[in-house]
N, C-alpha and C. Protein backbone atom coordinates (compact mmCIF):
# COMPACT_ATOMS: atom_id res chain seq x y z
N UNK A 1 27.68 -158.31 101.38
CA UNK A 1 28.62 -158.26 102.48
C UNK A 1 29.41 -159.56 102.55
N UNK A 2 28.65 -160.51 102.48
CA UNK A 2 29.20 -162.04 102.24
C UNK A 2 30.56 -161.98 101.24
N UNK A 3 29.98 -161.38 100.34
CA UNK A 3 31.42 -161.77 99.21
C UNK A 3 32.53 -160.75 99.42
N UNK A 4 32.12 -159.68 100.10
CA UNK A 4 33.30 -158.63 100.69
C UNK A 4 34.10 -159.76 101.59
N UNK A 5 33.47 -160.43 102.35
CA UNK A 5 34.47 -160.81 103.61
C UNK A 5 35.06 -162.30 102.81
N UNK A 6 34.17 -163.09 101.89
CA UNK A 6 35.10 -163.91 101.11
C UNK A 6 36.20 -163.50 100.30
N UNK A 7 36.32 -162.37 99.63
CA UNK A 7 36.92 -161.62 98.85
C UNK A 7 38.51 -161.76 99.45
N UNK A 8 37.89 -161.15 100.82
CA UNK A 8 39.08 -160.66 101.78
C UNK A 8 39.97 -161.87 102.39
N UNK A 9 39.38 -163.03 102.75
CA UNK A 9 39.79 -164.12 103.09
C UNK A 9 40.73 -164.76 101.67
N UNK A 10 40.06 -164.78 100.60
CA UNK A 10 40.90 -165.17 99.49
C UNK A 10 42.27 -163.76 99.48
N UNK A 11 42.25 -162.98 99.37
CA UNK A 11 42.99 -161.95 99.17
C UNK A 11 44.22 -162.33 100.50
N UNK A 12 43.89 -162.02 101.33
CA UNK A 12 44.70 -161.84 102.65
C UNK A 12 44.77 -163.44 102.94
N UNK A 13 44.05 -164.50 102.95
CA UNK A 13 44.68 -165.38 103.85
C UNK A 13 43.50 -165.47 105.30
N UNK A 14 43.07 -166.41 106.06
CA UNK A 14 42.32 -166.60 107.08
C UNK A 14 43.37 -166.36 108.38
N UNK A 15 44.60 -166.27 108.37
CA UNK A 15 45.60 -165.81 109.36
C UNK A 15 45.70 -164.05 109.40
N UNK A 16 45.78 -163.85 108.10
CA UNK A 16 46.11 -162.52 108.18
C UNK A 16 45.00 -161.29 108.53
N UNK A 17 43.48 -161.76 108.52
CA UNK A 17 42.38 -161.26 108.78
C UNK A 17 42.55 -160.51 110.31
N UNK A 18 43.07 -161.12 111.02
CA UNK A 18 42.96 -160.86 112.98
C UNK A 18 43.76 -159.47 112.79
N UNK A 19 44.48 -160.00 112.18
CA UNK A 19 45.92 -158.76 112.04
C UNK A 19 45.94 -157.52 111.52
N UNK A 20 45.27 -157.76 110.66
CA UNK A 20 44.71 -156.53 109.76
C UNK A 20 43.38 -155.80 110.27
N UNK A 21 42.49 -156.58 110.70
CA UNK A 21 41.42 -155.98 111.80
C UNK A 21 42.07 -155.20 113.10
N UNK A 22 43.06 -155.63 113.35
CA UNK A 22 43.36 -155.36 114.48
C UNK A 22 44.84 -153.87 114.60
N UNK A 23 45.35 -153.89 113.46
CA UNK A 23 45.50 -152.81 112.94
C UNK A 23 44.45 -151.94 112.24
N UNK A 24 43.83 -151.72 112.17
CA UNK A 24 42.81 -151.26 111.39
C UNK A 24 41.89 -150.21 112.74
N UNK A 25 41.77 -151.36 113.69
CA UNK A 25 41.23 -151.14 114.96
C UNK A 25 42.48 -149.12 115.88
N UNK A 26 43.20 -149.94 115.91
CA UNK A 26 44.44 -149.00 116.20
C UNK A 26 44.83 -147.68 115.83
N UNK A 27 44.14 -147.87 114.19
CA UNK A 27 44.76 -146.74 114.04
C UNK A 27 43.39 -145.88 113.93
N UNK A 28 42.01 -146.58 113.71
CA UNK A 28 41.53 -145.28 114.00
C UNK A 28 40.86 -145.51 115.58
N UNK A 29 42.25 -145.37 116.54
CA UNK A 29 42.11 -145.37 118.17
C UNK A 29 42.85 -144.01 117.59
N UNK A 30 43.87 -143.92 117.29
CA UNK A 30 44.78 -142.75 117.15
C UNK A 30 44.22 -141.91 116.36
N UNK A 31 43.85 -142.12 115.34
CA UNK A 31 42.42 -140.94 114.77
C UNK A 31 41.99 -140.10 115.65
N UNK A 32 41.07 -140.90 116.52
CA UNK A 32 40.13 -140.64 117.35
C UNK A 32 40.73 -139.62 118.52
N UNK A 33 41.92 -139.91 118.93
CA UNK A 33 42.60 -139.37 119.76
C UNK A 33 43.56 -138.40 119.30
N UNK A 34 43.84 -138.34 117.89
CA UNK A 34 44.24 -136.89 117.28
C UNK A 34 43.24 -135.96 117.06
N UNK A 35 42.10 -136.33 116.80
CA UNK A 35 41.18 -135.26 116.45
C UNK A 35 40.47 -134.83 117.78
N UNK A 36 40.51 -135.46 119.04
CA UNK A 36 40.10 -135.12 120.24
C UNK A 36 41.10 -133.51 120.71
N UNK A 37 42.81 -134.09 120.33
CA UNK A 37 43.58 -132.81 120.71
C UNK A 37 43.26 -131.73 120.04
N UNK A 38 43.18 -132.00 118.76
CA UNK A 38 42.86 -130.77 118.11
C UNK A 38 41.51 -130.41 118.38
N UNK A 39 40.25 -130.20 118.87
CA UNK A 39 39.22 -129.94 119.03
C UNK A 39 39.04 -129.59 120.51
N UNK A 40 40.30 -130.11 121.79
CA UNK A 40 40.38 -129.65 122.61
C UNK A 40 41.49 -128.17 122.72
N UNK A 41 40.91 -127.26 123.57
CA UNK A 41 42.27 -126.69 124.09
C UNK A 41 43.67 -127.01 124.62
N UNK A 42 45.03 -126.30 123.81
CA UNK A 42 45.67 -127.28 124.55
C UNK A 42 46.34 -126.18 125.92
N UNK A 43 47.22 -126.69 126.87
CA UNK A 43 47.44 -126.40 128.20
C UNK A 43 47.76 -125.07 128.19
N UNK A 44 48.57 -124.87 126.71
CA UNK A 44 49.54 -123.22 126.61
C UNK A 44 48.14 -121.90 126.68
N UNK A 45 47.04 -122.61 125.71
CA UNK A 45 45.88 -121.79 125.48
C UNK A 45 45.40 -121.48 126.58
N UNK A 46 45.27 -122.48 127.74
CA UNK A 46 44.26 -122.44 128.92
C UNK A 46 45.39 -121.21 129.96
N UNK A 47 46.29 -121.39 129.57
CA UNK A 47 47.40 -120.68 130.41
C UNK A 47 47.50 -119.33 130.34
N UNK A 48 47.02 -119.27 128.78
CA UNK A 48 47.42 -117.53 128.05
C UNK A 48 45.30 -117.51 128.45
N UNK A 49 44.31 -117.84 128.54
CA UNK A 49 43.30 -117.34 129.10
C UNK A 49 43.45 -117.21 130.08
N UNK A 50 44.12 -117.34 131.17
CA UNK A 50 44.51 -117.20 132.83
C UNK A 50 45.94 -116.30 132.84
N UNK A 51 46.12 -115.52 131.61
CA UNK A 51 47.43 -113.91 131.90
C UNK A 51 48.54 -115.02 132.17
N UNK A 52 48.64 -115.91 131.82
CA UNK A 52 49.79 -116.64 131.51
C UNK A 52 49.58 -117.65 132.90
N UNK A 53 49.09 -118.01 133.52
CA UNK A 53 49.05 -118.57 134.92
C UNK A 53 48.89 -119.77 134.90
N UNK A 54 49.43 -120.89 135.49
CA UNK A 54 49.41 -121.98 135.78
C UNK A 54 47.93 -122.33 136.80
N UNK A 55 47.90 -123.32 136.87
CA UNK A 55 46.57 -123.75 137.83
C UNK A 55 46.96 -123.65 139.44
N UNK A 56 47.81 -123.57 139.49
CA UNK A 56 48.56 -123.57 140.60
C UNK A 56 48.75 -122.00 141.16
N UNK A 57 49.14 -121.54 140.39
CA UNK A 57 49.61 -120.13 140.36
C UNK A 57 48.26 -119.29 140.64
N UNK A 58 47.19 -119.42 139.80
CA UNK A 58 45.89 -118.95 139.73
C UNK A 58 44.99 -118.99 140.99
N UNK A 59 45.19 -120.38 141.63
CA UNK A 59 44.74 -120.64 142.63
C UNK A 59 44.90 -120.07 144.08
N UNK A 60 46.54 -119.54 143.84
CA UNK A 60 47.09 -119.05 145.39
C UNK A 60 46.53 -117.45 144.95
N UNK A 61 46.63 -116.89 143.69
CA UNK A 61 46.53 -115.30 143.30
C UNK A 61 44.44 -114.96 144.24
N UNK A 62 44.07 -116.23 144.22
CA UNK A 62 42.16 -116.25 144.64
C UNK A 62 42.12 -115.82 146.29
């Protein structure tokens, strides 16, 4: 592991390390949060299980 992170310091530079961690960090935030949408329902789905109805709409029809 030692010579991975020396590796990287020779390669990149001791400035460019923060930067690149920190992109690195970011994008799998957005990963994380693309694969959340797709694994959730999205609003149109929840709408067409409720005969097309809004939450709103559904609520006054009760």
């Amino acid at each position: 592991m030692a010579i991975l992170i020396g590796f990287a310091v020779l390669l990149f530079g001791s400035k460019k390390i923060p930067e690149l961690a920190r992109s690195l960090g970011l994008a799998k935030g957005e990963y994380e949060m693309a694969v959340s949408e797709v694994r959730s329902p999205s609003e149109a789905e929840r709408d067409m299980d409720r005969g097309g109805m809004t939450d709103d709409v559904a609520d006054e029809a009760e």
